[in-house]
N, C-alpha and C. Protein backbone atom coordinates (compact mmCIF):
# COMPACT_ATOMS: atom_id res chain seq x y z
N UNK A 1 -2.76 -13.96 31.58
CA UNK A 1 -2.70 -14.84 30.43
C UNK A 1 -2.74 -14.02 29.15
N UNK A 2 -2.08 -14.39 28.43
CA UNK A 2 -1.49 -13.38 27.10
C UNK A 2 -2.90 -14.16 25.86
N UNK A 3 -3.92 -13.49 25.58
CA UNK A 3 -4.31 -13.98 24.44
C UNK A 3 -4.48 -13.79 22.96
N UNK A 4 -3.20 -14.68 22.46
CA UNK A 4 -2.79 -14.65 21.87
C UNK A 4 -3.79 -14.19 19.98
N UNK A 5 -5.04 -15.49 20.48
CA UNK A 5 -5.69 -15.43 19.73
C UNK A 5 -6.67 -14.05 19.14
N UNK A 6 -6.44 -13.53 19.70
CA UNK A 6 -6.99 -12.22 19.82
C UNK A 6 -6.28 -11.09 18.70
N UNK A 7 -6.84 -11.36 17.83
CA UNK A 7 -5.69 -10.09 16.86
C UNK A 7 -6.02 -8.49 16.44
N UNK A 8 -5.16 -7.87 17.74
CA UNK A 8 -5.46 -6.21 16.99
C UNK A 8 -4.05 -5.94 16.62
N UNK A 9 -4.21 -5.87 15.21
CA UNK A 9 -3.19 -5.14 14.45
C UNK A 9 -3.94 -4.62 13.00
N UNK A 10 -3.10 -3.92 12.10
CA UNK A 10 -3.15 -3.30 11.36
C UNK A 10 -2.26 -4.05 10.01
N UNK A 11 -2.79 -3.51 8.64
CA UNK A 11 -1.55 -4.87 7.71
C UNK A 11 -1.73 -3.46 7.09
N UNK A 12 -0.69 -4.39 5.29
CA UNK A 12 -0.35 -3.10 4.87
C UNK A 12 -0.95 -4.16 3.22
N UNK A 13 -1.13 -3.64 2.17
CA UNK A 13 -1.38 -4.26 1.10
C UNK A 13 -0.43 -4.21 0.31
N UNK A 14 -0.37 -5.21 -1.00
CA UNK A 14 0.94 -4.50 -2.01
C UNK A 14 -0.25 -5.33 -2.91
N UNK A 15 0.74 -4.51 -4.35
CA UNK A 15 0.23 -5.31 -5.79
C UNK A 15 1.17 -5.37 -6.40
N UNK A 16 0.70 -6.90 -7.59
CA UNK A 16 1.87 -6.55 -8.62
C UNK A 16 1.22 -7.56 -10.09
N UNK A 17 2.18 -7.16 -10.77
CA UNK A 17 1.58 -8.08 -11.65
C UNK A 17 0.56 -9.70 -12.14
N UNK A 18 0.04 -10.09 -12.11
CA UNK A 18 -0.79 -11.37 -11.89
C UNK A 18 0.58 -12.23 -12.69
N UNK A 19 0.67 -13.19 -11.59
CA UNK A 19 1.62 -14.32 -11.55
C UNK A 19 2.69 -14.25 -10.72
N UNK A 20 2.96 -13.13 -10.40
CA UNK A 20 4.09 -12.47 -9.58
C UNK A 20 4.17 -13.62 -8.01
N UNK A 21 5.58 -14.04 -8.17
CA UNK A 21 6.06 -15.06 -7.23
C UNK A 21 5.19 -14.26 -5.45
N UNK A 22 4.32 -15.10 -4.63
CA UNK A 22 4.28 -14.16 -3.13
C UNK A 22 5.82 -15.00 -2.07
N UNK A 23 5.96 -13.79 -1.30
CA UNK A 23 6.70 -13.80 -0.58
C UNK A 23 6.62 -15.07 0.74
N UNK A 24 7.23 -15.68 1.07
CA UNK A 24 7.16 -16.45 2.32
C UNK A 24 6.82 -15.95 3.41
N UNK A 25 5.96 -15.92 4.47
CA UNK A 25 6.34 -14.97 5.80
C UNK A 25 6.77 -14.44 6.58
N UNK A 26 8.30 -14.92 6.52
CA UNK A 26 9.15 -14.17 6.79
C UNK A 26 10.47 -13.06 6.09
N UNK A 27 9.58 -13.13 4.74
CA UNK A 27 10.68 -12.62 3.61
C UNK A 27 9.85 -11.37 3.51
N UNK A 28 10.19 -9.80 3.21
CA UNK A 28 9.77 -8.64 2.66
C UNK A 28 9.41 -9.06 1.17
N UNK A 29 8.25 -8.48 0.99
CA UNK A 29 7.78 -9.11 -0.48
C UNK A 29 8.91 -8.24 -1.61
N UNK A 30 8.90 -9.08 -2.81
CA UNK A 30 10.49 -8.27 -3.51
C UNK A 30 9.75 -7.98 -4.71
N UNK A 31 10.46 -7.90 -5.99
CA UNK A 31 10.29 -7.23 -7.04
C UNK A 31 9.22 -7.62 -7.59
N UNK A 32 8.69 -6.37 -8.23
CA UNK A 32 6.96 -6.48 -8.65
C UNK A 32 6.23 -6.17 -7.26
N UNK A 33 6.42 -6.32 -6.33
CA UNK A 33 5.16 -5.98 -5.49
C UNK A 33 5.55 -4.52 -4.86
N UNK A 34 4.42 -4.12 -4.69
CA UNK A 34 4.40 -2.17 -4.22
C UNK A 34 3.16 -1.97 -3.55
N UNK A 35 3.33 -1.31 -2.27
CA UNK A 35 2.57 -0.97 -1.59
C UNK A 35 1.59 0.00 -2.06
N UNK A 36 0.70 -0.50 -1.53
CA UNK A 36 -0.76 0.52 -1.67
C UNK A 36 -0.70 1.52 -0.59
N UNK A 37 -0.32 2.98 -1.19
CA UNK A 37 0.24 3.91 -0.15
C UNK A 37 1.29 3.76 -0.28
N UNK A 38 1.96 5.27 0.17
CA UNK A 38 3.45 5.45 -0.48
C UNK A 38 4.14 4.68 1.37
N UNK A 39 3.47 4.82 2.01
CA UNK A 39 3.78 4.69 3.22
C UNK A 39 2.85 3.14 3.96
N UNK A 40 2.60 2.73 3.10
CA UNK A 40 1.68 1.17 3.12
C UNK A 40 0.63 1.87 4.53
N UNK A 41 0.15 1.08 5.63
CA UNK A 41 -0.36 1.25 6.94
C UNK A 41 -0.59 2.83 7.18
N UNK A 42 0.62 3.63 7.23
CA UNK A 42 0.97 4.76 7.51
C UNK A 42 -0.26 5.62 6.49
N UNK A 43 -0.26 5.30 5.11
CA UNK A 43 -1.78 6.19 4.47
C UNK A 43 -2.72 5.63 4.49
N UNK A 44 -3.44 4.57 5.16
CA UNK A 44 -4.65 3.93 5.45
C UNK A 44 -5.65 4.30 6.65
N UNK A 45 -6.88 4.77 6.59
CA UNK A 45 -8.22 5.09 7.60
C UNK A 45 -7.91 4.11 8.70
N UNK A 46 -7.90 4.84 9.93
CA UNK A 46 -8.09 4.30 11.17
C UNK A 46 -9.09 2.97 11.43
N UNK A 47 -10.26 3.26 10.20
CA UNK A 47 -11.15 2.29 10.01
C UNK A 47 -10.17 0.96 9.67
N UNK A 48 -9.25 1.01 9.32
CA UNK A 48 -8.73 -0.45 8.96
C UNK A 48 -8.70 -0.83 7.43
N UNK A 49 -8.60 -2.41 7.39
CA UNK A 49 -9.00 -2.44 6.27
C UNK A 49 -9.71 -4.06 6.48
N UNK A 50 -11.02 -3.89 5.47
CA UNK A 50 -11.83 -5.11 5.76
C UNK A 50 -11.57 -6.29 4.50
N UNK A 51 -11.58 -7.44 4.87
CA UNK A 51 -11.71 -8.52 4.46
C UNK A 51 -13.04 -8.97 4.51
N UNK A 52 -13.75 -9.09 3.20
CA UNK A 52 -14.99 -9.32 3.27
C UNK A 52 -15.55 -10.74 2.63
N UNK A 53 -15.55 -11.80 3.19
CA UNK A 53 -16.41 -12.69 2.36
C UNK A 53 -17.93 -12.89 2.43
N UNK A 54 -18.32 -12.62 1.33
CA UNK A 54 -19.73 -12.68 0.87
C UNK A 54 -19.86 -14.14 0.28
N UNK A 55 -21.56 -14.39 0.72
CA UNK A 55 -21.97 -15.32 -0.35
C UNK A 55 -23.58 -15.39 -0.41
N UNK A 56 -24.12 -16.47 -1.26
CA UNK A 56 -25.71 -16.26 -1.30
C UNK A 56 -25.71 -17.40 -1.05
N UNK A 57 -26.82 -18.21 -0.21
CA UNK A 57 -26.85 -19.53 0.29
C UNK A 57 -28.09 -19.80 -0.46
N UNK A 58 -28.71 -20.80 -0.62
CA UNK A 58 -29.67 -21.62 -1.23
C UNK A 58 -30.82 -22.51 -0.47
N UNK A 59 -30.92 -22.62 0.92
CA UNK A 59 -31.39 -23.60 1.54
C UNK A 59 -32.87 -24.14 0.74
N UNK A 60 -32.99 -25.24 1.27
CA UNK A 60 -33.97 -25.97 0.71
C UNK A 60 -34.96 -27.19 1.35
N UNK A 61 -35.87 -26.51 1.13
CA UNK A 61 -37.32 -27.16 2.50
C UNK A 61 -38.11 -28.14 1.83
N UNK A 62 -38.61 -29.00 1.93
CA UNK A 62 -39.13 -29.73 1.50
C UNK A 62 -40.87 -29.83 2.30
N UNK A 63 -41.51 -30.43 1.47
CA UNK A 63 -43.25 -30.96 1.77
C UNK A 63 -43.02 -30.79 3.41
N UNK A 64 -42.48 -32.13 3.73
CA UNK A 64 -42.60 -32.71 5.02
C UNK A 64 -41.91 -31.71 5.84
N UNK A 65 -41.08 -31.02 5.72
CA UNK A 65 -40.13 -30.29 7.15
C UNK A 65 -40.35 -28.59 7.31
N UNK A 66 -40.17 -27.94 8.34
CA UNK A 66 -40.01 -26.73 8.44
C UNK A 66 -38.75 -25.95 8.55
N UNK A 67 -38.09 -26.93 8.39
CA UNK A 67 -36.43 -26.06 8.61
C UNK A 67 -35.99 -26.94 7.38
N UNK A 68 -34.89 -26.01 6.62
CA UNK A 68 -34.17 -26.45 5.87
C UNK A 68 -33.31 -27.95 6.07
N UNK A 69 -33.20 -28.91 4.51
CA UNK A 69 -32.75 -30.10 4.92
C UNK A 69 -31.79 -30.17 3.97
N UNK A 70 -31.58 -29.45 2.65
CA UNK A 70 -30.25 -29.08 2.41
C UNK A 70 -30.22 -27.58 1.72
N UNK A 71 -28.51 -27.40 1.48
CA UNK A 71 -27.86 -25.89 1.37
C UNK A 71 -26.85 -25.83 -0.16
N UNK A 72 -27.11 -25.36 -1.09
CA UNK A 72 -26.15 -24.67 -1.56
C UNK A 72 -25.52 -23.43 -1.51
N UNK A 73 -24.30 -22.83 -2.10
CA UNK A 73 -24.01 -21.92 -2.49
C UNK A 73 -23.83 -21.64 -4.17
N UNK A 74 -24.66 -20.52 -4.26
CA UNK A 74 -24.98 -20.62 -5.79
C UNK A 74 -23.69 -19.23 -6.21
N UNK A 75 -23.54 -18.25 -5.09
CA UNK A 75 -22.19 -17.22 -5.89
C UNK A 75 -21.47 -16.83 -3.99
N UNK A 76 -20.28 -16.48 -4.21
CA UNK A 76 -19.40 -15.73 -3.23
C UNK A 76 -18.30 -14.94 -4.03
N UNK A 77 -18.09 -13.90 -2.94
CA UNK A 77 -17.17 -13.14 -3.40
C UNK A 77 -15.84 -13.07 -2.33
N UNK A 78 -14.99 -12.33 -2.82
CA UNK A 78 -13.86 -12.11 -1.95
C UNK A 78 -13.70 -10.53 -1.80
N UNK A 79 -13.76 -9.68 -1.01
CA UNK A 79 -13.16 -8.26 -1.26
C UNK A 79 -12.13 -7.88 -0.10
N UNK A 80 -11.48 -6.74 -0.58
CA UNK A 80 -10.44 -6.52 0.53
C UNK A 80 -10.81 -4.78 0.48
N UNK A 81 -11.19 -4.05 1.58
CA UNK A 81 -11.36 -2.67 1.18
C UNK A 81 -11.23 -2.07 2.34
N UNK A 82 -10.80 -0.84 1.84
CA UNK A 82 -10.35 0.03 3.15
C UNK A 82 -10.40 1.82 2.20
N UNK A 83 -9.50 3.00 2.90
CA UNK A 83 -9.58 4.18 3.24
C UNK A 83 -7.88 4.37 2.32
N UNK A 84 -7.54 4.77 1.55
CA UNK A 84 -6.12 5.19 1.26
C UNK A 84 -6.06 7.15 1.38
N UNK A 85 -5.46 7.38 2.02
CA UNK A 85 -5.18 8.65 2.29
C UNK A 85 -3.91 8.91 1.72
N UNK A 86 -3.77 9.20 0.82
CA UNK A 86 -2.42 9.35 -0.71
C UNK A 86 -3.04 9.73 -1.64
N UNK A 87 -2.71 10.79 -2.09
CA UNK A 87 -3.39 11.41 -3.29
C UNK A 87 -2.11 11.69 -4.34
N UNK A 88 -0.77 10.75 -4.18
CA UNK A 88 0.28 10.88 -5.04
C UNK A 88 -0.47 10.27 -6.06
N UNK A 89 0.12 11.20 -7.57
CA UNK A 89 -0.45 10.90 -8.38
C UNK A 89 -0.21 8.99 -8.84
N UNK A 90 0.63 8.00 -8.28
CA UNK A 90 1.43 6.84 -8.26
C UNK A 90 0.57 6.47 -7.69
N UNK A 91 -0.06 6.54 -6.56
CA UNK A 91 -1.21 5.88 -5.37
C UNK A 91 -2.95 5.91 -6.46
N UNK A 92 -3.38 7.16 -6.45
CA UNK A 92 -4.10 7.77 -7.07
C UNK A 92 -4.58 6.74 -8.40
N UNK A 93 -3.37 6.86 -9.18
CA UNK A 93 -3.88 5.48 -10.30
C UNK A 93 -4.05 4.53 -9.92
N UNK A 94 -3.72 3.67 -8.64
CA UNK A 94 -3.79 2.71 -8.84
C UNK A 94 -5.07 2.15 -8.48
N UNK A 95 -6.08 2.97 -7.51
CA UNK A 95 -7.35 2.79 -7.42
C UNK A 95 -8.13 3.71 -8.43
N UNK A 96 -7.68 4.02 -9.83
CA UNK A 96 -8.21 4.18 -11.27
C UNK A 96 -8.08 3.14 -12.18
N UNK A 97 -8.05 2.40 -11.91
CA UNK A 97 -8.07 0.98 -13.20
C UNK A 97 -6.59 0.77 -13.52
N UNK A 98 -5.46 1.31 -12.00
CA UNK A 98 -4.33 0.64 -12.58
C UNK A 98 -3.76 1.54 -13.59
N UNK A 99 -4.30 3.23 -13.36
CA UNK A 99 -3.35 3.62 -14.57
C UNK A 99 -2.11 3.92 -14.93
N UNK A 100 -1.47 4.20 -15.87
CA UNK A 100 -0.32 4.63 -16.28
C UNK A 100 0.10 6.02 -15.47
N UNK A 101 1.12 6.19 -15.07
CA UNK A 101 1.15 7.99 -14.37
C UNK A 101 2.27 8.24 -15.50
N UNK A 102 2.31 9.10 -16.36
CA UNK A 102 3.46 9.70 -17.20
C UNK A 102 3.97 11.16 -15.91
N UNK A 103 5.11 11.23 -16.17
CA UNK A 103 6.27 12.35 -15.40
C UNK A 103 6.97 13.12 -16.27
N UNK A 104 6.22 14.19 -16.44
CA UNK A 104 6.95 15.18 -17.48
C UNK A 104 7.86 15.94 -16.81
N UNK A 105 9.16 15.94 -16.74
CA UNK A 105 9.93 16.95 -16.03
C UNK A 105 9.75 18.31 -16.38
N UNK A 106 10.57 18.98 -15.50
CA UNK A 106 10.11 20.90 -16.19
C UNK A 106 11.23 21.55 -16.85
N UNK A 107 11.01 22.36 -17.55
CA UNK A 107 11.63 22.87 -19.12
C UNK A 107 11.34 24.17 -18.64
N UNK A 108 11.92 24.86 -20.00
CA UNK A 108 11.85 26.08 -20.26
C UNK A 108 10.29 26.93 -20.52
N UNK A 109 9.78 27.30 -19.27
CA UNK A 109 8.25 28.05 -19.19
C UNK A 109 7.44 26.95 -19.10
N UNK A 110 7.77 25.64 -18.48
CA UNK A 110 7.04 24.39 -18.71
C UNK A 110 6.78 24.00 -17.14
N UNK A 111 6.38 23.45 -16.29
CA UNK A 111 5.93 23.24 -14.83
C UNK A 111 6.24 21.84 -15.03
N UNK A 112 6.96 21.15 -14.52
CA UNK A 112 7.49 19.95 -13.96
C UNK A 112 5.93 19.49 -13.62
N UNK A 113 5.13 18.38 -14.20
CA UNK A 113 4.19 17.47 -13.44
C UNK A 113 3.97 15.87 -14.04
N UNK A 114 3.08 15.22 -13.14
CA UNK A 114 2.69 13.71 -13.57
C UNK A 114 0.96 13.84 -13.46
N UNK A 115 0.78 12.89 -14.52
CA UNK A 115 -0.62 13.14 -14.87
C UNK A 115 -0.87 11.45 -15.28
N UNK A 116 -2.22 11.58 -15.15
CA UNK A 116 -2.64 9.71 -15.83
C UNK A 116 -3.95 10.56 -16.17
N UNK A 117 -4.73 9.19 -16.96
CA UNK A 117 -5.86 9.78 -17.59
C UNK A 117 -7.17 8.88 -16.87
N UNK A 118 -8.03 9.86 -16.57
CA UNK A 118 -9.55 10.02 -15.94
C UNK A 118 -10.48 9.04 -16.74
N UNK A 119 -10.36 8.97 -17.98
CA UNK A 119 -11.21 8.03 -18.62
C UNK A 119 -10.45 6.76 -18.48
N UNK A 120 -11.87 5.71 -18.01
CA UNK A 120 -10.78 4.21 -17.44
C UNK A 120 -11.49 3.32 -18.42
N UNK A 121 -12.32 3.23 -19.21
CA UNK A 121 -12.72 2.27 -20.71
C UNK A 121 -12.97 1.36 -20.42
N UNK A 122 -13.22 0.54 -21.58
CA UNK A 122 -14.13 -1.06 -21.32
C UNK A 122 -12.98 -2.26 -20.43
N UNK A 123 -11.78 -2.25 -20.50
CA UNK A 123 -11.13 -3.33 -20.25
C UNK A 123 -10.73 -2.76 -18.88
N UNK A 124 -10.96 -3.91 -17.77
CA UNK A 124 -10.71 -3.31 -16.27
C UNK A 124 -9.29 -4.04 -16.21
N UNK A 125 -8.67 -3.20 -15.45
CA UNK A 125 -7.04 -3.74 -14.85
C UNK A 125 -7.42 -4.82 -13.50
N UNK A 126 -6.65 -6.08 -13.74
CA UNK A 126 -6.50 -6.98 -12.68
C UNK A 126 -5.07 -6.95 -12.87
N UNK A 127 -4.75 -6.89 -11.23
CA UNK A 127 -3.58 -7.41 -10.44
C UNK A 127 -3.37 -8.16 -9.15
N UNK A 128 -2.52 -8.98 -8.86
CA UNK A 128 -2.33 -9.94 -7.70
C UNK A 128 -2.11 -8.74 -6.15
N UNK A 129 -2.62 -9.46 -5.40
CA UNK A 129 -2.90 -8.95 -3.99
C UNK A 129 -2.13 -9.98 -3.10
N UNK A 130 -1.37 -8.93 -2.20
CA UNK A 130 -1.25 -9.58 -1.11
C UNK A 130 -1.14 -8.73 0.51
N UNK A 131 -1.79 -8.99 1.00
CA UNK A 131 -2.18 -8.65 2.05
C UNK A 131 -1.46 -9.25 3.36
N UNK A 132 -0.72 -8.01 4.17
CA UNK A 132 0.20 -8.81 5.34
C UNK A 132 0.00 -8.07 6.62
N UNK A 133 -0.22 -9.05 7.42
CA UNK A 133 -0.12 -8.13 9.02
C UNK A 133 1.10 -8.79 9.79
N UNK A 134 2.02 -7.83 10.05
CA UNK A 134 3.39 -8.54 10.85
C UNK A 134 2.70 -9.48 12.12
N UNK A 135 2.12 -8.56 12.57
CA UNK A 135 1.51 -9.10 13.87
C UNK A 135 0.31 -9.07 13.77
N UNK A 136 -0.17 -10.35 12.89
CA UNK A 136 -1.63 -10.38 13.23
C UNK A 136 -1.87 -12.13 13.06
N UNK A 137 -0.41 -13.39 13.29
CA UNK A 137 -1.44 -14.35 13.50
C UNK A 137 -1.45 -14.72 15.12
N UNK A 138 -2.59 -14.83 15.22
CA UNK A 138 -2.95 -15.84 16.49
C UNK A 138 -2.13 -16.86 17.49
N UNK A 139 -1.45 -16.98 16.26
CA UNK A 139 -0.62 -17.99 16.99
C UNK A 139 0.93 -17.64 18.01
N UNK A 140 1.15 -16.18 17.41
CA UNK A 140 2.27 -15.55 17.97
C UNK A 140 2.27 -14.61 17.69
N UNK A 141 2.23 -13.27 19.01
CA UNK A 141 2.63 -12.16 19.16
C UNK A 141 3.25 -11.44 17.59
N UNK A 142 4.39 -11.79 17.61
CA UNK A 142 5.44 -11.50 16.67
C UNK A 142 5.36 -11.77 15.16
N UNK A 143 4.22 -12.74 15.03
CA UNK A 143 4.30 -13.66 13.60
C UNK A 143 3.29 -13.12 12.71
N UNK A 144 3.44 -13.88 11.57
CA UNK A 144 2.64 -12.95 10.44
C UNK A 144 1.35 -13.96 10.25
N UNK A 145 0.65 -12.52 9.28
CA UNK A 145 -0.45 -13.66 8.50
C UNK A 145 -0.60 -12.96 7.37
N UNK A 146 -0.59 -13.61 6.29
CA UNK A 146 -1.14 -12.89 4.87
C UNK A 146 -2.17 -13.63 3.87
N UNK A 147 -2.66 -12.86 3.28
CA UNK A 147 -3.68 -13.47 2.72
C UNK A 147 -3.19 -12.75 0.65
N UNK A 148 -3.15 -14.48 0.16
CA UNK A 148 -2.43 -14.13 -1.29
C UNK A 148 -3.57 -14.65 -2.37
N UNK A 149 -3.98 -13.51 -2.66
CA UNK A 149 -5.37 -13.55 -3.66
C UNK A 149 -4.63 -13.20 -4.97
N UNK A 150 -4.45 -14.27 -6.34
CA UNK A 150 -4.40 -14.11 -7.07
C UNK A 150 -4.30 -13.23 -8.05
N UNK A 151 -6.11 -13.11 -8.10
CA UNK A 151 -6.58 -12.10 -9.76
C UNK A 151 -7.58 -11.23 -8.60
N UNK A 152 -7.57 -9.96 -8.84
CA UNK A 152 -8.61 -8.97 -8.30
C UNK A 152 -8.75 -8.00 -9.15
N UNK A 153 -9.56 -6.74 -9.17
CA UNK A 153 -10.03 -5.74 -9.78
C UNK A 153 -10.44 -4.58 -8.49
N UNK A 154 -9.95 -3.37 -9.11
CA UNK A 154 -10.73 -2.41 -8.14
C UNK A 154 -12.05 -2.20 -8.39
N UNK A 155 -12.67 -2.22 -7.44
CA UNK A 155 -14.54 -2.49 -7.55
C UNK A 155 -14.94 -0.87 -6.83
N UNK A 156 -14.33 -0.58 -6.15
CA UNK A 156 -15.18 0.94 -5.40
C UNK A 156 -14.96 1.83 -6.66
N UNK A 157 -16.45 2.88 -6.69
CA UNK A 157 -16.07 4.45 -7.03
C UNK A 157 -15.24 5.47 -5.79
N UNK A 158 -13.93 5.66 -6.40
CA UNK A 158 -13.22 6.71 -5.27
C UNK A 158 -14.06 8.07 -5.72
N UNK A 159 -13.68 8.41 -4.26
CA UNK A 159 -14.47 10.02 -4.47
C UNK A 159 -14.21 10.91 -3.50
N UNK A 160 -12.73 11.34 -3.91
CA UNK A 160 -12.02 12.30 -3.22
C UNK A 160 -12.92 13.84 -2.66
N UNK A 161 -12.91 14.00 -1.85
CA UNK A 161 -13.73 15.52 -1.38
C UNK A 161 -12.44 16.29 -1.04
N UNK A 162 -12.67 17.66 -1.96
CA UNK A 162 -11.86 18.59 -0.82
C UNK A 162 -12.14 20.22 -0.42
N UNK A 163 -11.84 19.63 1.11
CA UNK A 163 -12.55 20.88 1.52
C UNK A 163 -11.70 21.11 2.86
N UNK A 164 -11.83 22.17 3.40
CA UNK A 164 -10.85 22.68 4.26
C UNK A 164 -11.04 21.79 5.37
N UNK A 165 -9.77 21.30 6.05
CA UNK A 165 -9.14 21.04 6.66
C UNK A 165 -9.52 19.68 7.23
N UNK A 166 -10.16 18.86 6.22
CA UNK A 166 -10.13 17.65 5.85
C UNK A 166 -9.31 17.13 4.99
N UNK A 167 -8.78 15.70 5.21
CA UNK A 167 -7.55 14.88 4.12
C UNK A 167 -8.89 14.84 2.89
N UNK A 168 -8.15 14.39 1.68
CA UNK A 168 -8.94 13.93 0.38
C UNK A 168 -8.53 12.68 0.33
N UNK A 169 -9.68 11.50 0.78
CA UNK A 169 -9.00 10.60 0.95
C UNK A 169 -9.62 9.50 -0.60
N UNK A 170 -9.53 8.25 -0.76
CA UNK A 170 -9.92 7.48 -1.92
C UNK A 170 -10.72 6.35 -1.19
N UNK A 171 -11.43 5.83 -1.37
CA UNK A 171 -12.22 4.67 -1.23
C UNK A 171 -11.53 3.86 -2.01
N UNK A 172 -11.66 2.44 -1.68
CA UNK A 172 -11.21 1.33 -2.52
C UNK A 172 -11.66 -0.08 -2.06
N UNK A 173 -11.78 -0.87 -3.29
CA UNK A 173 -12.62 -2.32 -3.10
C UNK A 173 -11.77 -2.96 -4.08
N UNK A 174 -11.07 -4.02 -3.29
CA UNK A 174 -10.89 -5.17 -4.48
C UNK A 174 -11.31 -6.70 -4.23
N UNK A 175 -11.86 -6.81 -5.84
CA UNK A 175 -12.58 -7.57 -5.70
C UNK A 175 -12.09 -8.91 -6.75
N UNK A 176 -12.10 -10.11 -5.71
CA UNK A 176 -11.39 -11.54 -5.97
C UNK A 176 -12.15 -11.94 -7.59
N UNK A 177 -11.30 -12.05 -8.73
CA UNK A 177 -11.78 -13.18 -9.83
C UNK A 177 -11.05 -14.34 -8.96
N UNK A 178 -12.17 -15.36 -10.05
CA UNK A 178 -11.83 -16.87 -9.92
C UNK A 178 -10.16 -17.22 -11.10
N UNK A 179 -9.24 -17.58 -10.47
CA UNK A 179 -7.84 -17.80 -11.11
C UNK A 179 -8.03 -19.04 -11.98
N UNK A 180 -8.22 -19.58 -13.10
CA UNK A 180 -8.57 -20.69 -13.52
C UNK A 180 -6.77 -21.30 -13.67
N UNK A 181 -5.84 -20.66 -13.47
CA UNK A 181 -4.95 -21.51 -13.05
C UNK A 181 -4.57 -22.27 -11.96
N UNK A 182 -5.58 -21.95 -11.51
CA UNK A 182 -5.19 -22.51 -9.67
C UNK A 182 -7.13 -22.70 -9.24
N UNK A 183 -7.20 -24.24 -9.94
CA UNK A 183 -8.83 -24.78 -9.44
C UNK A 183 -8.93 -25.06 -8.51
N UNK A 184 -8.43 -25.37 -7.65
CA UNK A 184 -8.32 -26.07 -5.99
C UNK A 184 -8.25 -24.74 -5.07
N UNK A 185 -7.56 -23.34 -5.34
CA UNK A 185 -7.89 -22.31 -5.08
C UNK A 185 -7.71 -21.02 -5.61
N UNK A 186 -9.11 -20.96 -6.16
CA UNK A 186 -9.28 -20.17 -6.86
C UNK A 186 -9.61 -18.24 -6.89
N UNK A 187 -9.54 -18.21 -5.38
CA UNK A 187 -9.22 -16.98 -4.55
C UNK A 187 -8.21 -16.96 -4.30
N UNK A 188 -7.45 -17.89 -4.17
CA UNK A 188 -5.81 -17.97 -3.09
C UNK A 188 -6.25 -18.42 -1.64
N UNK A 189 -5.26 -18.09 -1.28
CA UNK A 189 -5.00 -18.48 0.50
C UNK A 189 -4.83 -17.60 1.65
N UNK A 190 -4.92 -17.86 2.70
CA UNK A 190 -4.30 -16.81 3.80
C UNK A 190 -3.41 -17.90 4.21
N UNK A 191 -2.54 -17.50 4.81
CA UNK A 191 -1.34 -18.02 5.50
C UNK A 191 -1.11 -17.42 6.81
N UNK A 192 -0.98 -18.57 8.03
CA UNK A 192 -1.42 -18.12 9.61
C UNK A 192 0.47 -18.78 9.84
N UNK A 193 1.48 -18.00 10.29
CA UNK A 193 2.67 -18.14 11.16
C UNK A 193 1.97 -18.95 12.32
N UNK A 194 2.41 -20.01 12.53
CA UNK A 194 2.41 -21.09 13.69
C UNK A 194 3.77 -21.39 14.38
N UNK A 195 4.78 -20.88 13.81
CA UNK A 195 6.09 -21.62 14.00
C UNK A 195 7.19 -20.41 13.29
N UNK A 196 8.37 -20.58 13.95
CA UNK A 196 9.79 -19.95 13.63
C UNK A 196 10.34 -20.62 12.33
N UNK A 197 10.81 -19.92 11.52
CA UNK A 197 11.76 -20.62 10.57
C UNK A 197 13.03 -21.53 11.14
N UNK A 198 13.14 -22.93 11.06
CA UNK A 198 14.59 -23.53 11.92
C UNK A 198 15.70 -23.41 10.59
């Protein structure tokens, strides 16, 4: 018996501008979106990458009872974090606050390089996330699932080590704002393939 429900696979992330149209599940995501990693999956830690929902619950006991008789939630978060093994200077910014990479070509006694800048300042970069595993819904071998989070921010300190004959790899956390254009969902969605396109 094939179980189906059971999902080991691996996804790949992209970003792009906040508002940027997401792709259907069976469409390659198109202009504006770019993989995290020059090679999406291919520069990501064996560790994977985690989907984390957090929250703080509230329960509430009263005189008469010993177990809680009601629950809020007073905060939750959304994060998506994993291992990027890309140290292109293009990869590199983008778990720096999203920076700019300038490409100076090479000249006369001049060294061809690309550089962005180390100081990341008061205003943090948000961009839209979307997150896809070809083969990771449940419902079919073959079919997708993605998860399309709006507004995020990179939340980890990266902290490349290098030392012999270890990769220099980046840490990274992104972490879900609330989209006040979209109140009904204000993280976004995941999307589970159940069915073939007819």
């Amino acid at each position: 018996m094939q179980h189906k429900e059971i999902v080991m696979s691996g996804a790949t992330i992209y970003l792009a501008p906040i508002t940027t149209a997401y792709p259907d599940l069976d469409e390659v995501p198109g202009a504006g979106w770019a993989k995290l990693g020059t090679g999406g999956d291919l520069n990501m830690g064996e560790e994977g990458i985690t989907v984390t929902h957090e929250q703080t619950l509230n329960p509430k006991r009263t005189l008469g009872s010993t177990g809680p008789v009601k629950v809020t939630r007073s905060e939750e978060n959304l994060m998506v974090s994993g291992v990027l093994i890309d140290l292109t200077a293009e990869q590199y910014a983008k778990v720096m606050n999203n920076a700019t990479v300038t490409d100076t070509a090479a000249g006369a006694g001049t060294t061809g390089h690309r550089n962005f800048l180390l100081h990341q300042g008061n205003v943090v970069a948000t961009v839209a996330l979307l997150l896809r595993g070809e083969n990771m819904s449940p419902y079919g071998e073959t079919w997708a699932m993605q998860y399309q989070i709006p507004v995020v921010y990179q939340s980890e300190n990266p902290a490349p080590v290098f030392s012999k004959g270890e990769s220099s790899d980046l840490s990274f956390q992104f972490t879900a704002l609330e989209d006040a254009a979209a109140p009904l969902a204000p993280f976004g969605i995941v999307k589970i393939q159940d069915a073939a396109a007819v």
